[in-house]
Structures are given as C-alpha cells and as structure tokens.
PDB file of N, CA and C in Angstrom:
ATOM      1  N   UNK A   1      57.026  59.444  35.316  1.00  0.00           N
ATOM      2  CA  UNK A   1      56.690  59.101  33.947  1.00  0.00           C
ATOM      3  C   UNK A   1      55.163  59.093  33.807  1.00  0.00           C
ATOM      4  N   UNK A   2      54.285  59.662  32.870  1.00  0.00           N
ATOM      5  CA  UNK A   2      53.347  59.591  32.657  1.00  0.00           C
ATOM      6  C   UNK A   2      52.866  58.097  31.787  1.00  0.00           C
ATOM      7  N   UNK A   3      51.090  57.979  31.463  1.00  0.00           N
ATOM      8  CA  UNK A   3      50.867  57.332  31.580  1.00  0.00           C
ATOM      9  C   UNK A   3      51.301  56.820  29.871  1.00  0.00           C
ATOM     10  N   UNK A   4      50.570  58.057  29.164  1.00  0.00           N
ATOM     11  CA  UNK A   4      50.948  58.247  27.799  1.00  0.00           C
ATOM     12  C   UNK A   4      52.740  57.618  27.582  1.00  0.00           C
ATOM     13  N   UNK A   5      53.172  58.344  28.340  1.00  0.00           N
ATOM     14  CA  UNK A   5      54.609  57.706  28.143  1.00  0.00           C
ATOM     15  C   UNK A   5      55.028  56.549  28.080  1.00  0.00           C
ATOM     16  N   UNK A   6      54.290  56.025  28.449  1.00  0.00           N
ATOM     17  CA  UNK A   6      54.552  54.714  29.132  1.00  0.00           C
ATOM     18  C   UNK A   6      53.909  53.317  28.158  1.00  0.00           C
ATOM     19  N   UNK A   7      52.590  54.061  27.415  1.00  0.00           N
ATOM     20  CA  UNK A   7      52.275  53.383  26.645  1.00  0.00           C
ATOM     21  C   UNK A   7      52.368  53.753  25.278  1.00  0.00           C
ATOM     22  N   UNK A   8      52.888  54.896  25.028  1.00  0.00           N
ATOM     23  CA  UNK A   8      53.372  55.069  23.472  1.00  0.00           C
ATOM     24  C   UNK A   8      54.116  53.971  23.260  1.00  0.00           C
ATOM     25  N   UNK A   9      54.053  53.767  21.644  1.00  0.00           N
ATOM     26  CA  UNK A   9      52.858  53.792  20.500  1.00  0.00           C
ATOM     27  C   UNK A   9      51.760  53.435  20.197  1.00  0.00           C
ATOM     28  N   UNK A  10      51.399  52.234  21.401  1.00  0.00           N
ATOM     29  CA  UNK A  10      50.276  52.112  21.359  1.00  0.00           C
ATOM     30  C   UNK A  10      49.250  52.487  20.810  1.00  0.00           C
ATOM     31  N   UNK A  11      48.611  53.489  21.291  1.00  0.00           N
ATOM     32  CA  UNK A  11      47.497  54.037  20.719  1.00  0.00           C
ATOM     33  C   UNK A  11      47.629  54.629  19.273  1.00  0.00           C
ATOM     34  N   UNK A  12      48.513  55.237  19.288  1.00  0.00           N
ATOM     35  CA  UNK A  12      48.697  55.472  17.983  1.00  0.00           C
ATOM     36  C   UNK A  12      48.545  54.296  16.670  1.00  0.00           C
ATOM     37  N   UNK A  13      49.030  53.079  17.098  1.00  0.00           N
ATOM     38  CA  UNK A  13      49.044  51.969  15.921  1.00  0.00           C
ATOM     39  C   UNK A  13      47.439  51.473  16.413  1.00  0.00           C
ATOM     40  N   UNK A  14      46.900  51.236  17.435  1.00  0.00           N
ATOM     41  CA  UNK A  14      45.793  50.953  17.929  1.00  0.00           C
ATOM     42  C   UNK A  14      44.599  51.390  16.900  1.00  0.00           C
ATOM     43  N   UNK A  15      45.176  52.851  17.099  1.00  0.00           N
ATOM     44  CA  UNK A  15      43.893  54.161  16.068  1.00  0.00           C
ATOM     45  C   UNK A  15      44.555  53.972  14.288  1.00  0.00           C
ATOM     46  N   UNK A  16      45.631  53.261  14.246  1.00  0.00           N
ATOM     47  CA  UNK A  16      46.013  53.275  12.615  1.00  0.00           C
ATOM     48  C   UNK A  16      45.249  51.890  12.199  1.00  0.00           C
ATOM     49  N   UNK A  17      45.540  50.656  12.683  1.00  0.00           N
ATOM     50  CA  UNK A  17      45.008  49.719  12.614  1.00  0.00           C
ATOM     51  C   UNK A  17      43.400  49.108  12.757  1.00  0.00           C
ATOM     52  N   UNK A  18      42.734  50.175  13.440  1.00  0.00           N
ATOM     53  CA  UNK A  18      41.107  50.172  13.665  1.00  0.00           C
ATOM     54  C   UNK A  18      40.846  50.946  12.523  1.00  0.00           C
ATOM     55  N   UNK A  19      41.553  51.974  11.905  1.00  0.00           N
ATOM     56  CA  UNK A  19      40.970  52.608  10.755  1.00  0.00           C
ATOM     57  C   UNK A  19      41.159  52.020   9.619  1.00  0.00           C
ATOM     58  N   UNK A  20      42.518  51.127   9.201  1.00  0.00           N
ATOM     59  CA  UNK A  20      42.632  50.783   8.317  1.00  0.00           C
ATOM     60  C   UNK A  20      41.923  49.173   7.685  1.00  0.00           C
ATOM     61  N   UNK A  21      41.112  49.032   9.200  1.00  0.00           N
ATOM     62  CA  UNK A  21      40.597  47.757   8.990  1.00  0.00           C
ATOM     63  C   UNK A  21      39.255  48.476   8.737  1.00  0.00           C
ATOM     64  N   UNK A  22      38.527  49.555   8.838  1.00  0.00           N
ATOM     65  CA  UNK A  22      37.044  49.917   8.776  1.00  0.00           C
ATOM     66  C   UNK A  22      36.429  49.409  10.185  1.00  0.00           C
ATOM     67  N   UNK A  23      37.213  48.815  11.420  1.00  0.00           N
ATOM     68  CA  UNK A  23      36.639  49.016  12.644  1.00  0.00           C
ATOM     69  C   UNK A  23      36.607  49.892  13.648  1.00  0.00           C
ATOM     70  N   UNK A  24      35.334  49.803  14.728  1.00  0.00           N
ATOM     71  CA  UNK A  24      34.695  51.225  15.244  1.00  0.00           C
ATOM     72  C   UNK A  24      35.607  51.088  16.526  1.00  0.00           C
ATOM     73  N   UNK A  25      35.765  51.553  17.512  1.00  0.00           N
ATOM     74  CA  UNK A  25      36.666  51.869  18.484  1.00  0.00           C
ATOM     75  C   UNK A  25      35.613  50.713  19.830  1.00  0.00           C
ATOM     76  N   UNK A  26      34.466  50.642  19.698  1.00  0.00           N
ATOM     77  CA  UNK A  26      33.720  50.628  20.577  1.00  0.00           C
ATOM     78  C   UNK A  26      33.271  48.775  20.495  1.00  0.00           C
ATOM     79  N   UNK A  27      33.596  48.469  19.271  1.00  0.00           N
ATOM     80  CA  UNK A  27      33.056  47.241  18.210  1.00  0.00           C
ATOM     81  C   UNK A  27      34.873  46.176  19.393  1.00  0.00           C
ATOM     82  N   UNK A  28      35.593  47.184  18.751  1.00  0.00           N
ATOM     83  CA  UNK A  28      37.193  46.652  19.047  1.00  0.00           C
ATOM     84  C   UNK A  28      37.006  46.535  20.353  1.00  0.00           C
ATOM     85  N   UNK A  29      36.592  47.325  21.225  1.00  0.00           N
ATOM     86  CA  UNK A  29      36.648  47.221  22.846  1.00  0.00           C
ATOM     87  C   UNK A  29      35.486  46.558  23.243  1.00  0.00           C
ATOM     88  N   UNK A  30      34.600  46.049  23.127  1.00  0.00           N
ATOM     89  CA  UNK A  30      33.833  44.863  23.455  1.00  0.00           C
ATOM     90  C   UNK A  30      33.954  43.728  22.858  1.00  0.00           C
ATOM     91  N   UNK A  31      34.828  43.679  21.872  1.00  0.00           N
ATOM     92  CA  UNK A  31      35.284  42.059  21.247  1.00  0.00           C
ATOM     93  C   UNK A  31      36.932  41.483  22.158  1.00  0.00           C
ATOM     94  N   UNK A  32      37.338  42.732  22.688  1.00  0.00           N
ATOM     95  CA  UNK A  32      38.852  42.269  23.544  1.00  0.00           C
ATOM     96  C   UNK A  32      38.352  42.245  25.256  1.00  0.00           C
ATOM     97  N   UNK A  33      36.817  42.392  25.307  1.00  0.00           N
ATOM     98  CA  UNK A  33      36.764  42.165  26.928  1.00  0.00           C
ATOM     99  C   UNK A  33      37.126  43.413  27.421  1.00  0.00           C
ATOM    100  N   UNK A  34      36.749  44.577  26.660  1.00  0.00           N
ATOM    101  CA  UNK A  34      36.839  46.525  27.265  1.00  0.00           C
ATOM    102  C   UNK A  34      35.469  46.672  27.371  1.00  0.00           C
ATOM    103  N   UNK A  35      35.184  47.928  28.353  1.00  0.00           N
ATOM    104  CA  UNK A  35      34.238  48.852  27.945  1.00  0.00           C
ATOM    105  C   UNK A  35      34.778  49.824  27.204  1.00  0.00           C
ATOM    106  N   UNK A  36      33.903  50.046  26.141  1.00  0.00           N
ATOM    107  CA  UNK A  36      34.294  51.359  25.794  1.00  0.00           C
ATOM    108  C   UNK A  36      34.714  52.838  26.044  1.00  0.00           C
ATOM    109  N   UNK A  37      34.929  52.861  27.391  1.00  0.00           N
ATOM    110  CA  UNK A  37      35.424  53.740  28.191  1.00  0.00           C
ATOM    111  C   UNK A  37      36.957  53.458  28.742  1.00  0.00           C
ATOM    112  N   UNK A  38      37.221  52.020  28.875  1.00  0.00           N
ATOM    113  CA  UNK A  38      38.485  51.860  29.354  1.00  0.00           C
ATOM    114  C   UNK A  38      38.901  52.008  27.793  1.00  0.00           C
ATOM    115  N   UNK A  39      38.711  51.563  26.568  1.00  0.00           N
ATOM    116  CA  UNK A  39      39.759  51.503  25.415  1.00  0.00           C
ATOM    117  C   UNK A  39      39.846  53.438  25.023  1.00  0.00           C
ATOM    118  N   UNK A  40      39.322  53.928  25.407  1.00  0.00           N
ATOM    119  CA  UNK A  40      38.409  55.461  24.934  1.00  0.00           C
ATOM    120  C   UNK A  40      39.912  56.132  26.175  1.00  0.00           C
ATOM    121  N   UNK A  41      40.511  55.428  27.038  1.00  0.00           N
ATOM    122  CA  UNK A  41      41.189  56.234  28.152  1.00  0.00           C
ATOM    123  C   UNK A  41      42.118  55.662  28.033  1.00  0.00           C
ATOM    124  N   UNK A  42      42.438  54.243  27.262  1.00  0.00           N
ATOM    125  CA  UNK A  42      43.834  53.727  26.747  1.00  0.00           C
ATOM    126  C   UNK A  42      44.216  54.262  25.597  1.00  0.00           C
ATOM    127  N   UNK A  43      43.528  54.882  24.676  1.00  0.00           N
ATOM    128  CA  UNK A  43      43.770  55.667  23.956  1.00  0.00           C
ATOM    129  C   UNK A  43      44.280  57.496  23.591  1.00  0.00           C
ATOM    130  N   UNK A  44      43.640  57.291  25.203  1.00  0.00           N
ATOM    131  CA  UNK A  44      43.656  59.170  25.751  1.00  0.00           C
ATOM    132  C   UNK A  44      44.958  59.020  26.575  1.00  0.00           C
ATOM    133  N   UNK A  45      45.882  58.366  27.185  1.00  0.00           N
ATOM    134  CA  UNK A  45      46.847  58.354  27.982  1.00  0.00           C
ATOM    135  C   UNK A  45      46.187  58.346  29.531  1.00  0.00           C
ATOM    136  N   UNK A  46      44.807  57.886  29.267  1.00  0.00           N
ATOM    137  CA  UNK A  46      44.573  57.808  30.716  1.00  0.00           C
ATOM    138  C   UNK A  46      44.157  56.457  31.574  1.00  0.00           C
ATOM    139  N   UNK A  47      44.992  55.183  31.209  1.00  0.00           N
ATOM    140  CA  UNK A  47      44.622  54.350  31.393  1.00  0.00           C
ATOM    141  C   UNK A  47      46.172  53.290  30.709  1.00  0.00           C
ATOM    142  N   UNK A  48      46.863  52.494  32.109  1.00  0.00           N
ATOM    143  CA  UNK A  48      47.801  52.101  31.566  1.00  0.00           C
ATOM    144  C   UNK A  48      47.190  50.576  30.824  1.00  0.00           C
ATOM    145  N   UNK A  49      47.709  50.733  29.510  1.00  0.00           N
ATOM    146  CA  UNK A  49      47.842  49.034  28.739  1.00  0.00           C
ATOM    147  C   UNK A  49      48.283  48.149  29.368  1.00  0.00           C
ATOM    148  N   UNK A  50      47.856  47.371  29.474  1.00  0.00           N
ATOM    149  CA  UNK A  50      48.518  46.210  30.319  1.00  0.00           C
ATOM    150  C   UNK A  50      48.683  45.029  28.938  1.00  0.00           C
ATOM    151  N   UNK A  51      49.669  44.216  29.405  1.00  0.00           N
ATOM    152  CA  UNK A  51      49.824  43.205  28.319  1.00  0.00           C
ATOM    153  C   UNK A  51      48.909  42.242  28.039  1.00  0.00           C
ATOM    154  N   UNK A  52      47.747  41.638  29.004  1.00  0.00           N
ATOM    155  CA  UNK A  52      46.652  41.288  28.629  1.00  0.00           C
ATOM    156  C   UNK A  52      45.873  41.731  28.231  1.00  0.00           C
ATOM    157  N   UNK A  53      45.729  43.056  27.760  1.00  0.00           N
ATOM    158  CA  UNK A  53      45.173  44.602  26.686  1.00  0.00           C
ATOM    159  C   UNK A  53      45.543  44.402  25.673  1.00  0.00           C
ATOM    160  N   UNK A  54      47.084  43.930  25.293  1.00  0.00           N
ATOM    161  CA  UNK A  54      47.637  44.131  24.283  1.00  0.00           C
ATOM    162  C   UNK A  54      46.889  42.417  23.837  1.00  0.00           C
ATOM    163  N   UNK A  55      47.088  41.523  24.260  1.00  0.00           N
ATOM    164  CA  UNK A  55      47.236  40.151  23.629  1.00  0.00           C
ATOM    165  C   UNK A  55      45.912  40.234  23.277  1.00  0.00           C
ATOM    166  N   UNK A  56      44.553  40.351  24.336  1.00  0.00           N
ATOM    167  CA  UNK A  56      43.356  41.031  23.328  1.00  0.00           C
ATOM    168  C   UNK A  56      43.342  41.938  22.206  1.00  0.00           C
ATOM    169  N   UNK A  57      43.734  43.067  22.388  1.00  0.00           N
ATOM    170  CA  UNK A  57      43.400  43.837  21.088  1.00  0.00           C
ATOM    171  C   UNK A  57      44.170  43.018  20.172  1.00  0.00           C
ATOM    172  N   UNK A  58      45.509  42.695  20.309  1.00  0.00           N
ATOM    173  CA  UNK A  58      46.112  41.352  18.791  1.00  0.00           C
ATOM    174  C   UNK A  58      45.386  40.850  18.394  1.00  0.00           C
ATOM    175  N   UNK A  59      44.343  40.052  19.234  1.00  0.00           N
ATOM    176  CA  UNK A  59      43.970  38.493  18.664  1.00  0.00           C
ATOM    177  C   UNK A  59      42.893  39.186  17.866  1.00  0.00           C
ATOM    178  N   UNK A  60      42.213  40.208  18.262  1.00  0.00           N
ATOM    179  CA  UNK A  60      40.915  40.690  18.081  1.00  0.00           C
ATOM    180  C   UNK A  60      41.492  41.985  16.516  1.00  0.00           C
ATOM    181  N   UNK A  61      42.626  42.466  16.519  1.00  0.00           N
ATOM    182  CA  UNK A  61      42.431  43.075  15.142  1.00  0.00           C
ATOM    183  C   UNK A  61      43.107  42.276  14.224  1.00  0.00           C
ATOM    184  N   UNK A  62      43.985  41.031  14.859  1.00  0.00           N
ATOM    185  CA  UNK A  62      44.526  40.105  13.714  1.00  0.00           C
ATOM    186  C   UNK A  62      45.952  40.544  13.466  1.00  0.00           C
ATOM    187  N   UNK A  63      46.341  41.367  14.458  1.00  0.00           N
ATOM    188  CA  UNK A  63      47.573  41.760  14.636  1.00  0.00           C
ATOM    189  C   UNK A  63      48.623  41.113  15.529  1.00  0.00           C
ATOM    190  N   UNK A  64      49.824  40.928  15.267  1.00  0.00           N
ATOM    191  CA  UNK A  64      50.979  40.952  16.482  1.00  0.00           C
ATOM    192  C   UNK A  64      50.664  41.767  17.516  1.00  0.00           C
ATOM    193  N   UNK A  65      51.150  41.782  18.807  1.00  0.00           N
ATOM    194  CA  UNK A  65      51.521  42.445  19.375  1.00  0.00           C
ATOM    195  C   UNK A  65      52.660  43.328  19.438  1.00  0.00           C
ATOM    196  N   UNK A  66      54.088  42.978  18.535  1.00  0.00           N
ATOM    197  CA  UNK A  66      55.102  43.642  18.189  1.00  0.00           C
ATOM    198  C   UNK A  66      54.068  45.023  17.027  1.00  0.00           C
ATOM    199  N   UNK A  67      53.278  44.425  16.377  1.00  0.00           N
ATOM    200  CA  UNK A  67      52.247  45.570  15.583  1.00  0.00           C
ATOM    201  C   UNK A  67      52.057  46.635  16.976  1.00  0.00           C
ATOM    202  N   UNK A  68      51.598  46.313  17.397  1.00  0.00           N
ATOM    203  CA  UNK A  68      50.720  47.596  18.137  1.00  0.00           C
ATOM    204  C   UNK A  68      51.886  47.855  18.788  1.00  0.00           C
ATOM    205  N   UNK A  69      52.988  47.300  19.333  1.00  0.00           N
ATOM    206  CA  UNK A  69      53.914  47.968  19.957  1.00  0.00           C
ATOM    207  C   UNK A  69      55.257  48.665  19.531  1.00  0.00           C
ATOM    208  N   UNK A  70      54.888  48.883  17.609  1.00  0.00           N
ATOM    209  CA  UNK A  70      56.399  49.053  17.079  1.00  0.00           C
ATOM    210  C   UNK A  70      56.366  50.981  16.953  1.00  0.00           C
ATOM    211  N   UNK A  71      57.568  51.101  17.190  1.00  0.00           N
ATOM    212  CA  UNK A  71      57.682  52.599  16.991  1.00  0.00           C
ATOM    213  C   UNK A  71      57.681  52.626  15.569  1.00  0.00           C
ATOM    214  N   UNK A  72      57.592  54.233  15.014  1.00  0.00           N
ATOM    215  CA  UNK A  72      57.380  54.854  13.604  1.00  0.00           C
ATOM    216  C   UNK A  72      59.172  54.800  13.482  1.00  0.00           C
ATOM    217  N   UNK A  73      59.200  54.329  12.079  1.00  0.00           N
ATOM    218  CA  UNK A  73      60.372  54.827  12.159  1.00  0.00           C
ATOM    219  C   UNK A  73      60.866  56.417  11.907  1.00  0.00           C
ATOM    220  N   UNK A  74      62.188  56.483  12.127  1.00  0.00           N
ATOM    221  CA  UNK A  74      62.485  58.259  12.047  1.00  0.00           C
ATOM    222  C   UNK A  74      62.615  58.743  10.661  1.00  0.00           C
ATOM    223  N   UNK A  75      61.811  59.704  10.756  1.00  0.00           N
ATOM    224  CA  UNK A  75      61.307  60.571   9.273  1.00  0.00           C
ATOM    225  C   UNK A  75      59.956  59.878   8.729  1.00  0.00           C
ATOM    226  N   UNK A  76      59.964  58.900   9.059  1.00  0.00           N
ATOM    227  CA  UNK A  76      58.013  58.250   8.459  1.00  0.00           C
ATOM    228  C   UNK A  76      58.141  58.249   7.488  1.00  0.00           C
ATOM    229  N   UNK A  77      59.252  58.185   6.408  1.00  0.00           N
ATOM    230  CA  UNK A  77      59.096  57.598   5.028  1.00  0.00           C
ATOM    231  C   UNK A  77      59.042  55.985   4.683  1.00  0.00           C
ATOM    232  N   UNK A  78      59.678  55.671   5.821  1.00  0.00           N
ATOM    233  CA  UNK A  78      59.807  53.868   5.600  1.00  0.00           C
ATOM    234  C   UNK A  78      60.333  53.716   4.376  1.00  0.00           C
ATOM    235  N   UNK A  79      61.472  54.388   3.493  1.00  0.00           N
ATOM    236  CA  UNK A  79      61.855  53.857   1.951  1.00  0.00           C
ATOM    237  C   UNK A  79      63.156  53.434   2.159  1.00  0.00           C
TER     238      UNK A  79
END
C-alpha cells in the first residue's frame, strides 16, 4: 500500500480547508509544530499523517478531525 493510499483524503480536505480559510500552507505547518517541508510531503503522498498530524492541523484550522478525514461523497454533488 502506498503512502498516498494510506492517507487519502487527507490532503485533499487539508488543501480545501487552507484555501477556503485564506491560509498559506507554510503559516498552517508552523502553527501545528511542521516544517514546511514535512506538511509540503504530507500533502505530496510522501510522508505518512500520523494522528498527532491530524489533531494539530484540527486544532490549528478549527476543524474536526472527522473534517480532514471524511471522504467526498460519490458524484460530489452532496444534494
């Protein structure tokens, strides 16, 4: 299993939720205790999330953790 695999959706809600708040990728990973290189490779599939990753980035975008960890639903209409 790869690494990406393993941490989808992650990144994906990670990169929806930093944009929709107007925060920088780099701002987010030095306020959760990252360098900007480890969040930059948790985002690339090259770097597994660990759940003390996750409970930082929560506290720090004001999110759940079920947030950053929910799949899309199927078809992405949500109606």
């Amino acid at each position: 299993m790869l690494i990406s695999e393993n941490n989808a959706p992650v990144p994906e809600n990670l990169n929806r939720i930093m944009n929709q708040k107007g925060l920088k990728q780099l701002f987010v990973a030095k306020q959760a205790g990252l360098t900007g290189q480890q969040m930059t490779d948790m985002l690339n599939g090259r770097r597994l999330i660990k759940v003390s990753d996750l409970l930082s980035l929560s506290d720090v975008l004001g999110v759940s953790v079920s947030d950053l960890c929910a799949r899309a639903e199927p078809g992405g209409s949500g109606t």
